[in-house]
PDB file of N, CA and C in Angstrom:
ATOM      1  N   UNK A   1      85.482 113.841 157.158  1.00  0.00           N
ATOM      2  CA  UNK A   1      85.901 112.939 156.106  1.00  0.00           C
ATOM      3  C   UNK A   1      85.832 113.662 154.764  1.00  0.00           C
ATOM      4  N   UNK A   2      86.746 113.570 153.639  1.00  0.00           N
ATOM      5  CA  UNK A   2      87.159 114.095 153.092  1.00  0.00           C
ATOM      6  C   UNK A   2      86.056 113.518 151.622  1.00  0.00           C
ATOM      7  N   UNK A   3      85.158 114.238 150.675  1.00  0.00           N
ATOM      8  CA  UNK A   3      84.307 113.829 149.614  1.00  0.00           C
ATOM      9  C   UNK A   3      85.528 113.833 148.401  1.00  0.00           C
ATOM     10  N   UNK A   4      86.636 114.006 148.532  1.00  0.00           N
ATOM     11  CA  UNK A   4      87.459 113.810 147.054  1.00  0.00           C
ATOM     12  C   UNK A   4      87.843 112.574 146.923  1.00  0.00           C
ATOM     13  N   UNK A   5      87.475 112.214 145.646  1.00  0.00           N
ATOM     14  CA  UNK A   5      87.358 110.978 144.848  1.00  0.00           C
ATOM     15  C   UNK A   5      89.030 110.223 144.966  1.00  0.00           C
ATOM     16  N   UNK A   6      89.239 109.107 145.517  1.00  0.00           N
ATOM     17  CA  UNK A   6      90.780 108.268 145.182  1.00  0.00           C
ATOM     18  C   UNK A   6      90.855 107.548 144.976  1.00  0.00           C
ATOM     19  N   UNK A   7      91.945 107.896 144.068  1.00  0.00           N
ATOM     20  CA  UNK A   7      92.337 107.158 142.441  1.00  0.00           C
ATOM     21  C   UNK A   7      93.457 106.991 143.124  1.00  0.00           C
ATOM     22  N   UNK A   8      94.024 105.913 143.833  1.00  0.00           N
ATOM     23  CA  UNK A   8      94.868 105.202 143.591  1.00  0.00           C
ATOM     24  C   UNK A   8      94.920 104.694 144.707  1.00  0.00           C
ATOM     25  N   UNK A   9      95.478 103.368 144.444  1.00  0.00           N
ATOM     26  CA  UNK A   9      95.171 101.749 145.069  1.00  0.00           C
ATOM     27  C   UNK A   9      96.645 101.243 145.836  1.00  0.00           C
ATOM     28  N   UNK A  10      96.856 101.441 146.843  1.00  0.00           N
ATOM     29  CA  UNK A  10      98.058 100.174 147.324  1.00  0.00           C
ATOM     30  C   UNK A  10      97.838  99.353 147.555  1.00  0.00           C
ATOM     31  N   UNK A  11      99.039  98.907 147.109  1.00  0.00           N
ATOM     32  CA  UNK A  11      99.075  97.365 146.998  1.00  0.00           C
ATOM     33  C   UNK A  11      99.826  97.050 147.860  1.00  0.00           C
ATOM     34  N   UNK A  12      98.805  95.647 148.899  1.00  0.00           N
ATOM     35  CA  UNK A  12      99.332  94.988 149.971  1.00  0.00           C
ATOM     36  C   UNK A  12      99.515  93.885 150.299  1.00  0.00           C
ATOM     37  N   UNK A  13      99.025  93.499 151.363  1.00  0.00           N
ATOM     38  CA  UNK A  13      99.064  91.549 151.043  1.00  0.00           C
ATOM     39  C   UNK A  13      97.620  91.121 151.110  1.00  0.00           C
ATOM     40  N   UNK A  14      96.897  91.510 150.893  1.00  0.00           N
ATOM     41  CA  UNK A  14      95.469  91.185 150.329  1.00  0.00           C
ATOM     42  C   UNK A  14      95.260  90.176 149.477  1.00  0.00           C
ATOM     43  N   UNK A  15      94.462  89.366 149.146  1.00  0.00           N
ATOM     44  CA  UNK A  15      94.146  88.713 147.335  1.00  0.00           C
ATOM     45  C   UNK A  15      94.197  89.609 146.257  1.00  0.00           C
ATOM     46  N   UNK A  16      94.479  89.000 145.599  1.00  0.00           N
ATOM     47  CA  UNK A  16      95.209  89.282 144.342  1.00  0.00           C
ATOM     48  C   UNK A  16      93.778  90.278 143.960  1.00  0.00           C
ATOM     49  N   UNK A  17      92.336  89.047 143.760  1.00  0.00           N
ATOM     50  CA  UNK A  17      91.316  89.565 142.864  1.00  0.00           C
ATOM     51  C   UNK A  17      90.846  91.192 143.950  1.00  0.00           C
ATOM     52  N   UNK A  18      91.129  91.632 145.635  1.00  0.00           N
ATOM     53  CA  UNK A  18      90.723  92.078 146.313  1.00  0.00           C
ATOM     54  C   UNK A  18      90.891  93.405 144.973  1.00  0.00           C
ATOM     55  N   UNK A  19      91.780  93.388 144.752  1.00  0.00           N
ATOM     56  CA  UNK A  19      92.838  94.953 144.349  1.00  0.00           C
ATOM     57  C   UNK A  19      92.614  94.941 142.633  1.00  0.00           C
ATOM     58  N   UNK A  20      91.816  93.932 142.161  1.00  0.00           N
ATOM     59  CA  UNK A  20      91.411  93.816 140.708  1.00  0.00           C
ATOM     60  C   UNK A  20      89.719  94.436 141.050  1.00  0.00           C
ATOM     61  N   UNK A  21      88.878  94.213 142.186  1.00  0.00           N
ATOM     62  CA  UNK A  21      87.667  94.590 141.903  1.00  0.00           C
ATOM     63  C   UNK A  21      87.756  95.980 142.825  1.00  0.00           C
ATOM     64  N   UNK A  22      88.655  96.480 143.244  1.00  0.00           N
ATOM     65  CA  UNK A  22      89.028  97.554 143.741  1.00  0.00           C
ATOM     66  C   UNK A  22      89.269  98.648 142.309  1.00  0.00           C
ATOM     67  N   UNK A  23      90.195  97.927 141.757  1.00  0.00           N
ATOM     68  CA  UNK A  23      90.497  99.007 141.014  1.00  0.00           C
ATOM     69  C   UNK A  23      89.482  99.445 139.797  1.00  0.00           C
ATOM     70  N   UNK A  24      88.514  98.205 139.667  1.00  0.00           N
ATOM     71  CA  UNK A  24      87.766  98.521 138.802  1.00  0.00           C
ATOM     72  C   UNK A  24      86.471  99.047 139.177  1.00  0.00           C
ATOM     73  N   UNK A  25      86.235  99.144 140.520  1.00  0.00           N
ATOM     74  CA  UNK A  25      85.304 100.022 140.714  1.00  0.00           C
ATOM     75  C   UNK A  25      85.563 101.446 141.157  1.00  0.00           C
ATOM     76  N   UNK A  26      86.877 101.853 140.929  1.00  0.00           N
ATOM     77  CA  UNK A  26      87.318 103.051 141.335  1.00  0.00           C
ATOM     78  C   UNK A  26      87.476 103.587 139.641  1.00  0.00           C
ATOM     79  N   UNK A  27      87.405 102.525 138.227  1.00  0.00           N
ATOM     80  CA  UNK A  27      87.724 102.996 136.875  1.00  0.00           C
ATOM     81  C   UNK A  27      86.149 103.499 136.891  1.00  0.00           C
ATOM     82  N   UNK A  28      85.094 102.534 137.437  1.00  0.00           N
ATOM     83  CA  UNK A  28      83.877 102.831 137.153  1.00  0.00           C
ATOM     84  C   UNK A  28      83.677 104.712 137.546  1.00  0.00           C
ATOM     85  N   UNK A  29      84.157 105.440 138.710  1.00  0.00           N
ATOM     86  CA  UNK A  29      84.054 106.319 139.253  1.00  0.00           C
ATOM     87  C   UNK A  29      85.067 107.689 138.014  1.00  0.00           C
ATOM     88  N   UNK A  30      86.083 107.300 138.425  1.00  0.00           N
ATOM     89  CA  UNK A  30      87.200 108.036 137.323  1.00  0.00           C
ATOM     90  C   UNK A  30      87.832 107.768 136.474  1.00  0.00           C
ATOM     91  N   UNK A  31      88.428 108.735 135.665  1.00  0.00           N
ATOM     92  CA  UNK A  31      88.986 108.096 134.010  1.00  0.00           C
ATOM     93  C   UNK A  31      90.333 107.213 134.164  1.00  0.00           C
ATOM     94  N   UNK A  32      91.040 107.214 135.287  1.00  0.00           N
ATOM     95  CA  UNK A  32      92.011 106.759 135.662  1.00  0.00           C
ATOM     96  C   UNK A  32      92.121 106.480 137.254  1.00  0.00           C
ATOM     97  N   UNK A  33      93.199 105.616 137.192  1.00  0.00           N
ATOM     98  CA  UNK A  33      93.507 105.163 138.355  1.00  0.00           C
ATOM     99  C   UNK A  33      95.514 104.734 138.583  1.00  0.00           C
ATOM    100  N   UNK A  34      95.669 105.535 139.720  1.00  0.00           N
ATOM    101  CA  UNK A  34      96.652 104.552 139.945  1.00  0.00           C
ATOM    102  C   UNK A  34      97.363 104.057 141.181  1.00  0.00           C
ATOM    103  N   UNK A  35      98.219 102.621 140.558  1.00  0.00           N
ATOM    104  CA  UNK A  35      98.377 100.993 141.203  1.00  0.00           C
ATOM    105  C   UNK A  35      99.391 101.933 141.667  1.00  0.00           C
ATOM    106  N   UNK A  36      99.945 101.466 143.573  1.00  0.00           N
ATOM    107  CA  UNK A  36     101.277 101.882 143.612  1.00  0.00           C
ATOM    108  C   UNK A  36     101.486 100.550 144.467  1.00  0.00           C
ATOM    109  N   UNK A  37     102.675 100.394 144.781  1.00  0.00           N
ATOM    110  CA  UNK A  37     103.292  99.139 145.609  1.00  0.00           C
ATOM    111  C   UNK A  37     104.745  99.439 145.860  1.00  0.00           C
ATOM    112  N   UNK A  38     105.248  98.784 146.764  1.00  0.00           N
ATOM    113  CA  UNK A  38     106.598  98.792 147.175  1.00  0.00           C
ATOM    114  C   UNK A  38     107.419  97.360 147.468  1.00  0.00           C
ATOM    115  N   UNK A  39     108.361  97.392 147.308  1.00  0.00           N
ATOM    116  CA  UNK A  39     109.351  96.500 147.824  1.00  0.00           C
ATOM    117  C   UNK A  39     108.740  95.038 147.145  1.00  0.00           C
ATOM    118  N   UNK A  40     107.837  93.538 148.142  1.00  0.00           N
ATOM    119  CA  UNK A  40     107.978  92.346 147.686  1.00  0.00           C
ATOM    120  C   UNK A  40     106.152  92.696 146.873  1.00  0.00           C
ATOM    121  N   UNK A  41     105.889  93.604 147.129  1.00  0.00           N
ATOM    122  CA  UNK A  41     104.244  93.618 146.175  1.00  0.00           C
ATOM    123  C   UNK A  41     104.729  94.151 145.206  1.00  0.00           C
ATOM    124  N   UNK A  42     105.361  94.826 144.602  1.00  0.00           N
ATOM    125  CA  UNK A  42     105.691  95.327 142.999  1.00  0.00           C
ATOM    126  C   UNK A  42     104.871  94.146 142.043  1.00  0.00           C
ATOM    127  N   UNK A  43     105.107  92.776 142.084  1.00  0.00           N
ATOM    128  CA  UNK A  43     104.559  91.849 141.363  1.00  0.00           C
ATOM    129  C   UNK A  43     103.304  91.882 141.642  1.00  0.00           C
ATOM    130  N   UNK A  44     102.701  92.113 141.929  1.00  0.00           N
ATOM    131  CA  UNK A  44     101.359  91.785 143.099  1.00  0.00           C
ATOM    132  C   UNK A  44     100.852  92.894 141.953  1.00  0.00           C
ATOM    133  N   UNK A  45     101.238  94.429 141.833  1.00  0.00           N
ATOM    134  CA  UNK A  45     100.749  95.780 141.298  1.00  0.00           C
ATOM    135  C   UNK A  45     100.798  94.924 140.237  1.00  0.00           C
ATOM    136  N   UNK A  46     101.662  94.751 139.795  1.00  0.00           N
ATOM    137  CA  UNK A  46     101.536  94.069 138.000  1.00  0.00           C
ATOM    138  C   UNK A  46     100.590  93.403 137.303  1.00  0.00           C
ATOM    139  N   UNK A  47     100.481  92.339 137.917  1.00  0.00           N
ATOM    140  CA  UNK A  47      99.103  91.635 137.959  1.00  0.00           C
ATOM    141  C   UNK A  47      98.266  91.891 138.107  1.00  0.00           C
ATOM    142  N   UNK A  48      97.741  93.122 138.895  1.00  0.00           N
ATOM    143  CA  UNK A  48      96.524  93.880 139.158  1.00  0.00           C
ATOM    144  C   UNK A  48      96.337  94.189 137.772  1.00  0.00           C
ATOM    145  N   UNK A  49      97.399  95.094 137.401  1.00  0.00           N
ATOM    146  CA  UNK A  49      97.292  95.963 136.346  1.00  0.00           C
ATOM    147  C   UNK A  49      96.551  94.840 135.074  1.00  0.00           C
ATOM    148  N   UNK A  50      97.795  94.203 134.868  1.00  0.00           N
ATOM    149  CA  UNK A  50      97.380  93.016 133.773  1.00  0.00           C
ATOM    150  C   UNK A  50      95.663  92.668 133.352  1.00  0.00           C
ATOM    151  N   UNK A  51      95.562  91.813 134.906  1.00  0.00           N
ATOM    152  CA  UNK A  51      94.597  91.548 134.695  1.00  0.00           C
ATOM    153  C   UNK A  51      93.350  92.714 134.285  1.00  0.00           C
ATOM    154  N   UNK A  52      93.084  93.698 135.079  1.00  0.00           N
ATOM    155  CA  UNK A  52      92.674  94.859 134.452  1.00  0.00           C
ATOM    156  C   UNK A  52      91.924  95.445 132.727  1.00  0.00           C
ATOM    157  N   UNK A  53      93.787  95.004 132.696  1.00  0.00           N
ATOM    158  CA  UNK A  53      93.583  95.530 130.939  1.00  0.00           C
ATOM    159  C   UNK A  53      93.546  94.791 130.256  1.00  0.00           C
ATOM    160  N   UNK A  54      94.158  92.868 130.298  1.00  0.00           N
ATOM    161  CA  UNK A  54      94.036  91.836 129.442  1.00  0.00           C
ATOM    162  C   UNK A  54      92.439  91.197 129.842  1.00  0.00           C
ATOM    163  N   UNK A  55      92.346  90.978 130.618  1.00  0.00           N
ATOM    164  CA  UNK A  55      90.954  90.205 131.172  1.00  0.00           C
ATOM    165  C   UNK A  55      89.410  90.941 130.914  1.00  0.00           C
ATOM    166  N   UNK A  56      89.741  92.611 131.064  1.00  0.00           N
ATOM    167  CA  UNK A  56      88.104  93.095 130.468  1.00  0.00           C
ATOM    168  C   UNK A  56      88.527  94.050 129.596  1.00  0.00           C
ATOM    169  N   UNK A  57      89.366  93.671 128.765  1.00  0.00           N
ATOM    170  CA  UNK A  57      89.781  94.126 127.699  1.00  0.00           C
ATOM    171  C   UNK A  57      89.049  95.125 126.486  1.00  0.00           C
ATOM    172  N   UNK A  58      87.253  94.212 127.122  1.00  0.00           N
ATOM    173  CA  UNK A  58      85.678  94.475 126.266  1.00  0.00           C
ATOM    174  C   UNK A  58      85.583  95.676 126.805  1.00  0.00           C
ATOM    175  N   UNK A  59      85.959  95.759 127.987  1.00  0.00           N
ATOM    176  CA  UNK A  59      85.768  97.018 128.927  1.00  0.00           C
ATOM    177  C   UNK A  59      86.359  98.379 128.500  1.00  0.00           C
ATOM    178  N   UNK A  60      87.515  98.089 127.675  1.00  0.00           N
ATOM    179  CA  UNK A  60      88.226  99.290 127.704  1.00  0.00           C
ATOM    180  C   UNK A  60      89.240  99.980 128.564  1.00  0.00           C
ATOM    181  N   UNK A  61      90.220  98.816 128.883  1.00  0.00           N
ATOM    182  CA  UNK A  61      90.712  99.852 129.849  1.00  0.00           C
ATOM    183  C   UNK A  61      92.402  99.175 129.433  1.00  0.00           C
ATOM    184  N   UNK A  62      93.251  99.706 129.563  1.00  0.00           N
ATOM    185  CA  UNK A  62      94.380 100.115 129.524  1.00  0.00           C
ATOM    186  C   UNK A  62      95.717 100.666 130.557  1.00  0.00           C
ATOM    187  N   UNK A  63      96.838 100.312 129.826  1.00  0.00           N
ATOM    188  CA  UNK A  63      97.843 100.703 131.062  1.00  0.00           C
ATOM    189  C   UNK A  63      98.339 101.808 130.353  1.00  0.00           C
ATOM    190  N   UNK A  64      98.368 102.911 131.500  1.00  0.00           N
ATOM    191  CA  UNK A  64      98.871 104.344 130.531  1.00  0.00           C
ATOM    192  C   UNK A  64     100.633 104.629 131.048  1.00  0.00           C
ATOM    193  N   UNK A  65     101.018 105.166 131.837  1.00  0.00           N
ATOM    194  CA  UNK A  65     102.501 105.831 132.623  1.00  0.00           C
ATOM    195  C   UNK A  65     102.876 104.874 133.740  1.00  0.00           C
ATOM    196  N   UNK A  66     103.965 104.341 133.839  1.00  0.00           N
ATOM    197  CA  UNK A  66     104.580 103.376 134.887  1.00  0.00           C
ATOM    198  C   UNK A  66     105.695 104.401 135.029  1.00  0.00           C
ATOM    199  N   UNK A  67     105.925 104.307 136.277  1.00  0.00           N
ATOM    200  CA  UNK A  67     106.473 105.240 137.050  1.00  0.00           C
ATOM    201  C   UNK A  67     107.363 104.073 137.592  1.00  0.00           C
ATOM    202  N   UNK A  68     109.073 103.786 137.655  1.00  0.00           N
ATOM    203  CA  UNK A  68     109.457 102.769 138.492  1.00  0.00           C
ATOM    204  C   UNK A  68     110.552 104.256 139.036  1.00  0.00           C
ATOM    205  N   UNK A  69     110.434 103.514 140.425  1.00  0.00           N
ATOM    206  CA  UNK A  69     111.505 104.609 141.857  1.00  0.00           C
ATOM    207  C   UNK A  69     112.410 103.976 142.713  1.00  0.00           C
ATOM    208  N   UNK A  70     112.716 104.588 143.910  1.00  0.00           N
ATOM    209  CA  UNK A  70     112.694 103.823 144.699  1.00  0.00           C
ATOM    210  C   UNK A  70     113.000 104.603 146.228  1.00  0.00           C
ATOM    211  N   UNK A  71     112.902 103.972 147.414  1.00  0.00           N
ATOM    212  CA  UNK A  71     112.371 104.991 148.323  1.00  0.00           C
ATOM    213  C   UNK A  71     113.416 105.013 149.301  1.00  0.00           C
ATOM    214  N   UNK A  72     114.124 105.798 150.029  1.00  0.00           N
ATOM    215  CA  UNK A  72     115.071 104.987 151.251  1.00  0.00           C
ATOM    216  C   UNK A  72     114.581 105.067 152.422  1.00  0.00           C
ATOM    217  N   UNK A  73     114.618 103.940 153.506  1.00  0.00           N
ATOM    218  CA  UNK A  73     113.379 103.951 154.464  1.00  0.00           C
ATOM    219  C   UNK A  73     114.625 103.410 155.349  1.00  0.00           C
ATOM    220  N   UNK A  74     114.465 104.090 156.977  1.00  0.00           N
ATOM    221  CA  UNK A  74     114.859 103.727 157.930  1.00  0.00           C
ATOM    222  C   UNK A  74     113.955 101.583 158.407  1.00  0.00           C
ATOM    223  N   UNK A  75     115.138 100.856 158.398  1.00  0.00           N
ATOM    224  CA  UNK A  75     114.597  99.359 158.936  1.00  0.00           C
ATOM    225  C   UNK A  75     114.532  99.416 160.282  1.00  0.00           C
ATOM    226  N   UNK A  76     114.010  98.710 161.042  1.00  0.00           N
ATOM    227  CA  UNK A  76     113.833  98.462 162.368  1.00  0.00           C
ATOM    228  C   UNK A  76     115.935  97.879 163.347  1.00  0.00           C
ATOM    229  N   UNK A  77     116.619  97.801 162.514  1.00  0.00           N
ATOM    230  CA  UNK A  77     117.789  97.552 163.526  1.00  0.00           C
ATOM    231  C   UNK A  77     118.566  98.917 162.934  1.00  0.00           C
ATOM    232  N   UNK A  78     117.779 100.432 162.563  1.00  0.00           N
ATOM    233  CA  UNK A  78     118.335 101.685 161.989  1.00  0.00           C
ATOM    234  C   UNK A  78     119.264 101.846 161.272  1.00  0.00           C
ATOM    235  N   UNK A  79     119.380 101.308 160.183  1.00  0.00           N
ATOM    236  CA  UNK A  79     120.001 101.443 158.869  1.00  0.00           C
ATOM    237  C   UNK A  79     119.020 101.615 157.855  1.00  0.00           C
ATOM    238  N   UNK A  80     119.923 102.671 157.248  1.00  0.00           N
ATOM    239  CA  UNK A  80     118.477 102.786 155.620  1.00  0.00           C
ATOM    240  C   UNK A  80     119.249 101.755 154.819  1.00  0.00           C
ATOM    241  N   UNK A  81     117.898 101.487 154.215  1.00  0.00           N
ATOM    242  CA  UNK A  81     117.709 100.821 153.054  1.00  0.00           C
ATOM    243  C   UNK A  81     116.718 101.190 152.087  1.00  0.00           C
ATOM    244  N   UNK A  82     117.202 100.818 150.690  1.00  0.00           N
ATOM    245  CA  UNK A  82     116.677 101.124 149.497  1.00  0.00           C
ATOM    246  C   UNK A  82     115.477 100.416 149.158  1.00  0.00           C
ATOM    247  N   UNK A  83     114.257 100.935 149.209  1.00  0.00           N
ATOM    248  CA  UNK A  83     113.399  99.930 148.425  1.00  0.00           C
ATOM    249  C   UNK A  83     112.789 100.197 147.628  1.00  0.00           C
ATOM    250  N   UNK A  84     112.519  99.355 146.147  1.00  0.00           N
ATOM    251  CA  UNK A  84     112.149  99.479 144.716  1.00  0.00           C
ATOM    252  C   UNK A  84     110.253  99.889 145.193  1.00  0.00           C
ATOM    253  N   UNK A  85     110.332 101.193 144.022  1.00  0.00           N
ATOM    254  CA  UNK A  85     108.717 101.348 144.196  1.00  0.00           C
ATOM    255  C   UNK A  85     108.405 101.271 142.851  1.00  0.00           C
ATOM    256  N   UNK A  86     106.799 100.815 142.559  1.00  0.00           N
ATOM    257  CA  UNK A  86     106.264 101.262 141.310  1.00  0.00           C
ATOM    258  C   UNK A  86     105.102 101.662 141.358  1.00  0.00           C
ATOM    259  N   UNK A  87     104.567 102.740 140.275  1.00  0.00           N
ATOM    260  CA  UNK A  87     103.128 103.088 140.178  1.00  0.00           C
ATOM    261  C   UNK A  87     102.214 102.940 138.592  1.00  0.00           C
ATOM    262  N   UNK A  88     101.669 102.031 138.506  1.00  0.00           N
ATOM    263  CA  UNK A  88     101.274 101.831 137.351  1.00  0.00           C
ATOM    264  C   UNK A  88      99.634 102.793 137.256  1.00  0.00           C
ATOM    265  N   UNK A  89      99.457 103.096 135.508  1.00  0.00           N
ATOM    266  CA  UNK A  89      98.563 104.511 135.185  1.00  0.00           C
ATOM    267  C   UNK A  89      97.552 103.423 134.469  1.00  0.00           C
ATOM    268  N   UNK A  90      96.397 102.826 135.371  1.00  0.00           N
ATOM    269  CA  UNK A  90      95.503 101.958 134.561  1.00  0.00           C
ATOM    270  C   UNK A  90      94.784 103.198 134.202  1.00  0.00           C
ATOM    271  N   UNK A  91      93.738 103.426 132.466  1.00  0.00           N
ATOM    272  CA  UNK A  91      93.228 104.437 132.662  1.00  0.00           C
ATOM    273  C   UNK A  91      91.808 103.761 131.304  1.00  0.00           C
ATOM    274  N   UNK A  92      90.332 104.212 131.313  1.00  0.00           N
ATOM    275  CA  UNK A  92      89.810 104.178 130.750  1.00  0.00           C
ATOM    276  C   UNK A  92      90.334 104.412 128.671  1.00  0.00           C
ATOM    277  N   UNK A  93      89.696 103.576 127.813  1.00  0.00           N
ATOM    278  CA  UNK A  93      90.123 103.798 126.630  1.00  0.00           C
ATOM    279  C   UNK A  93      89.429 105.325 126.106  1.00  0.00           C
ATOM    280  N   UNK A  94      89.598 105.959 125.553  1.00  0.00           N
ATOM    281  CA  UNK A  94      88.722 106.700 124.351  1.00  0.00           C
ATOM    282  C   UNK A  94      87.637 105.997 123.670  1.00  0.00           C
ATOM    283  N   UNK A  95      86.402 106.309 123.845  1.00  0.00           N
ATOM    284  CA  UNK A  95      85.171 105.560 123.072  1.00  0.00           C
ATOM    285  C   UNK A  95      85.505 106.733 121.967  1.00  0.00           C
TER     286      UNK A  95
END
């Protein structure tokens, strides 16, 4: 098993707060972190993020680089299709 530290969180169909006390105990560890998600969780990453940086705001933490993509993935009846990705850069403030 691998001791390098990871910084960054997918986003799945979990609770919402699962991937808010996830990410903030991974800010506790490193100066940054980042949210990625695909396809119907993109909203799901957002809200992570949000809450994050609006809600412990006291905390210091912030949204830095959003990265929007998108991926082409073989579907199960073998046709590709396009699906929207994003990766949001939550990252500690400067004291």
């Amino acid at each position: 098993m691998s001791t390098e530290t990871r910084d960054t969180i997918f986003i799945g169909k979990k609770p919402l707060m699962a991937y808010v006390t996830s990410t903030l105990i991974q800010l506790a560890n490193v100066p940054s972190v980042n949210i990625k998600a695909r396809g119907l969780s993109i909203g799901r990453a957002v809200d992570v993020a949000q809450i994050v940086a609006r809600k412990t705001e006291n905390a210091g933490y912030s949204i830095g680089n959003i990265k929007i993509d998108s991926e082409s993935l073989e579907s199960e009846d073998g046709r590709t299709r396009n699906v929207s990705t994003i990766e949001i850069e939550v990252k500690r403030n400067e004291s």
